[in-house]
C-alpha atoms as a PDB file:
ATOM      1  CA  UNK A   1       0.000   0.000   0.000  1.00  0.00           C
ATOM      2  CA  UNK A   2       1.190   3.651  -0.732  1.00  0.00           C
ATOM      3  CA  UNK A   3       0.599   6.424   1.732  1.00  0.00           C
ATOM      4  CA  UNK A   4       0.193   9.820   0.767  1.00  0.00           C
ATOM      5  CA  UNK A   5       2.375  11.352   3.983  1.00  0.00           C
ATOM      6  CA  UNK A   6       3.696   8.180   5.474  1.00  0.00           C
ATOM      7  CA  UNK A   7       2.947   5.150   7.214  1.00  0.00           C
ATOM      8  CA  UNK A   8       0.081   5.506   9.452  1.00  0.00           C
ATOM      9  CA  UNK A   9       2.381   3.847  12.361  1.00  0.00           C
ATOM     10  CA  UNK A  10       4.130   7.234  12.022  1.00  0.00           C
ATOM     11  CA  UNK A  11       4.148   9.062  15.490  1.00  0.00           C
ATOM     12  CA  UNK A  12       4.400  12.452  14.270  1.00  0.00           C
ATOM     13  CA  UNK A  13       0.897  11.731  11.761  1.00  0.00           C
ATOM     14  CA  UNK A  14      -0.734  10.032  15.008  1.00  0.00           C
ATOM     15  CA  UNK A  15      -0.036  13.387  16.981  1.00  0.00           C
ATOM     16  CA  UNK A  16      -1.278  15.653  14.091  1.00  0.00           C
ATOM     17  CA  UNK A  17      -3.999  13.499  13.619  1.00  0.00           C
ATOM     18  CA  UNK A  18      -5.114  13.510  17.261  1.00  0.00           C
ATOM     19  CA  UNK A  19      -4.604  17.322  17.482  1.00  0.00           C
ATOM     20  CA  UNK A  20      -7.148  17.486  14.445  1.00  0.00           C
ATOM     21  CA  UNK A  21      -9.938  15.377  15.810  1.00  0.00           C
ATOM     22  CA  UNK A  22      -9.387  17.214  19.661  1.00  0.00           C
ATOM     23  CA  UNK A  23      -9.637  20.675  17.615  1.00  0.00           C
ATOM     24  CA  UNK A  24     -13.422  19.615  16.302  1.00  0.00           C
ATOM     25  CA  UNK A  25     -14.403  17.764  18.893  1.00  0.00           C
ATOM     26  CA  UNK A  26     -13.856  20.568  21.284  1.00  0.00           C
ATOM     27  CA  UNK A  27     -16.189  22.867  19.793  1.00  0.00           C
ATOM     28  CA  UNK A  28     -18.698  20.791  17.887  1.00  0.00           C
ATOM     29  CA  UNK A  29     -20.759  22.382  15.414  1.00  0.00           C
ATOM     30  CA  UNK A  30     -24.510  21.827  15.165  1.00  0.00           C
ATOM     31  CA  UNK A  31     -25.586  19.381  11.606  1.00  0.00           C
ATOM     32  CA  UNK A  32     -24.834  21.276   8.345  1.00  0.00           C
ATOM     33  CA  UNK A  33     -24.037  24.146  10.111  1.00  0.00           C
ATOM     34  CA  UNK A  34     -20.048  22.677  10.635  1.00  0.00           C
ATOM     35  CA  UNK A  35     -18.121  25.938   8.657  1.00  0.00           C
ATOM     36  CA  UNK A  36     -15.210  25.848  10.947  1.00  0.00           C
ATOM     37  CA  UNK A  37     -14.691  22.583  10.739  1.00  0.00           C
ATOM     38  CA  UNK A  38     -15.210  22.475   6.842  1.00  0.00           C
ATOM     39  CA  UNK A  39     -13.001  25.505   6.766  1.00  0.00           C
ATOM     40  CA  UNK A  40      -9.990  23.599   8.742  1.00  0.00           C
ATOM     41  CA  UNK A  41     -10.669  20.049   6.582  1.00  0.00           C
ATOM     42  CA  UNK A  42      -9.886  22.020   3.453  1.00  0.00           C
ATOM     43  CA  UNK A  43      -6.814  23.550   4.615  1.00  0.00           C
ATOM     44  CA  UNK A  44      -5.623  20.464   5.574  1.00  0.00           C
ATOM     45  CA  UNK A  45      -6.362  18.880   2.087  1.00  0.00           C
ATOM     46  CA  UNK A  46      -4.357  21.784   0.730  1.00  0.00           C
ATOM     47  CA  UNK A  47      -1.688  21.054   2.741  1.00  0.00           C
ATOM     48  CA  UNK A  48      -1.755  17.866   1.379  1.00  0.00           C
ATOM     49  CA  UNK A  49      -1.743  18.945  -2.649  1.00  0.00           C
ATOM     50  CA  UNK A  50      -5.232  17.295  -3.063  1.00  0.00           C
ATOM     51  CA  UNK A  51      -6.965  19.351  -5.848  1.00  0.00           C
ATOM     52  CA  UNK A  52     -10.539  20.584  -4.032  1.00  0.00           C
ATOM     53  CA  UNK A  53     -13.694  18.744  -5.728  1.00  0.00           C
ATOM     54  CA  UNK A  54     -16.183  21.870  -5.353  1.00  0.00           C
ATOM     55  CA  UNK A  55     -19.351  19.891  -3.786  1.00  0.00           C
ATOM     56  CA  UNK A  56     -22.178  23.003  -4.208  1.00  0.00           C
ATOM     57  CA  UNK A  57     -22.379  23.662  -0.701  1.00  0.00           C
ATOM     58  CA  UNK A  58     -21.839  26.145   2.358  1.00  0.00           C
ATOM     59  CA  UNK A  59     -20.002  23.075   4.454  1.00  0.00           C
ATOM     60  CA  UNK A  60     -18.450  19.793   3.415  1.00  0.00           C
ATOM     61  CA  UNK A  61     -14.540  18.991   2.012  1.00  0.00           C
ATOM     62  CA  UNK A  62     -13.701  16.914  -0.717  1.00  0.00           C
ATOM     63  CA  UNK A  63     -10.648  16.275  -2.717  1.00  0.00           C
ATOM     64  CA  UNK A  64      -9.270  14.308  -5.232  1.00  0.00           C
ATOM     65  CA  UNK A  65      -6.706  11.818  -4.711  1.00  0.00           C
ATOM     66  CA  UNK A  66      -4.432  11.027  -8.170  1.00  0.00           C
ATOM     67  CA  UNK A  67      -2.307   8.089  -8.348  1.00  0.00           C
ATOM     68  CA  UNK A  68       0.012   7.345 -11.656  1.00  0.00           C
ATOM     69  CA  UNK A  69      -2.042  10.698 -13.262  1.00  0.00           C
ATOM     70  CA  UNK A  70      -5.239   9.004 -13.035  1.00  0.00           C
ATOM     71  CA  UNK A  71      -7.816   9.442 -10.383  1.00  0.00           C
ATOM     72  CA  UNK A  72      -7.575   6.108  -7.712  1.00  0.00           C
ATOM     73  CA  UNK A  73     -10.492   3.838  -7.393  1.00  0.00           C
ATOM     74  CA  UNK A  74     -11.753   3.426  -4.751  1.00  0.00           C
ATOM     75  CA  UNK A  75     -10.793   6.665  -3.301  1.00  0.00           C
ATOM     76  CA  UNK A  76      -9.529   6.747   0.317  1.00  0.00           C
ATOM     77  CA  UNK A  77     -11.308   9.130   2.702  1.00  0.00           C
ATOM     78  CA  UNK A  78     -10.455  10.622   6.339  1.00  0.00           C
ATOM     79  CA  UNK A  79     -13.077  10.516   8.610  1.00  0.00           C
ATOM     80  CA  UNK A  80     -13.354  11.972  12.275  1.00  0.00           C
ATOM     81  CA  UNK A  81     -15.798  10.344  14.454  1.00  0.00           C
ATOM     82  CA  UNK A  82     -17.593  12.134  17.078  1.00  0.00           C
ATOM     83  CA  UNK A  83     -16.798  10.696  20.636  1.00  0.00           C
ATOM     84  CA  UNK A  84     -14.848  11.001  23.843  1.00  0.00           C
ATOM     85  CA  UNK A  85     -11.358  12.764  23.014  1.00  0.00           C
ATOM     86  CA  UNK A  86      -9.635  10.687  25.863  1.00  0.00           C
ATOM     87  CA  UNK A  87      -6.234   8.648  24.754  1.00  0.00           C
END
């Protein structure tokens, strides 16, 4: 498998990843009403170099993932649950 960043075992993604999901669980956002936490999805998929998919809509993130200049199938995704932020 091919990673975008690096392995997922990596302990500097795990920490950036954590700080991410503690950043929108701490201030939740009511149902299609989430603009900060679209706004902070889509700078992280920026970050990344993932071309934005333009969905039509106030809130929501998607991006386009392009492996060997063709678009991957299937397409991975990053989801946050909601839930307890403990460790």
């Amino acid at each position: 498998m091919t990673y975008i960043i690096s392995p997922p075992e990596d302990a500097a993604l795990q920490a950036h990843l954590q700080k991410l999901r503690t950043q929108l669980h701490e201030d939740p956002e009511l149902s299609w009403q989430e603009h900060r936490t679209t706004r902070l999805v889509r700078q992280e998929l920026e970050a990344l170099c993932l071309e934005p998919v333009p969905l039509g809509l106030p809130t929501g993130a998607a991006a386009l993932l392009w492996l060997s200049g063709r678009i991957s199938t299937p397409c991975p995704s990053l989801r946050i649950p909601a839930g307890p932020t403990a460790p």
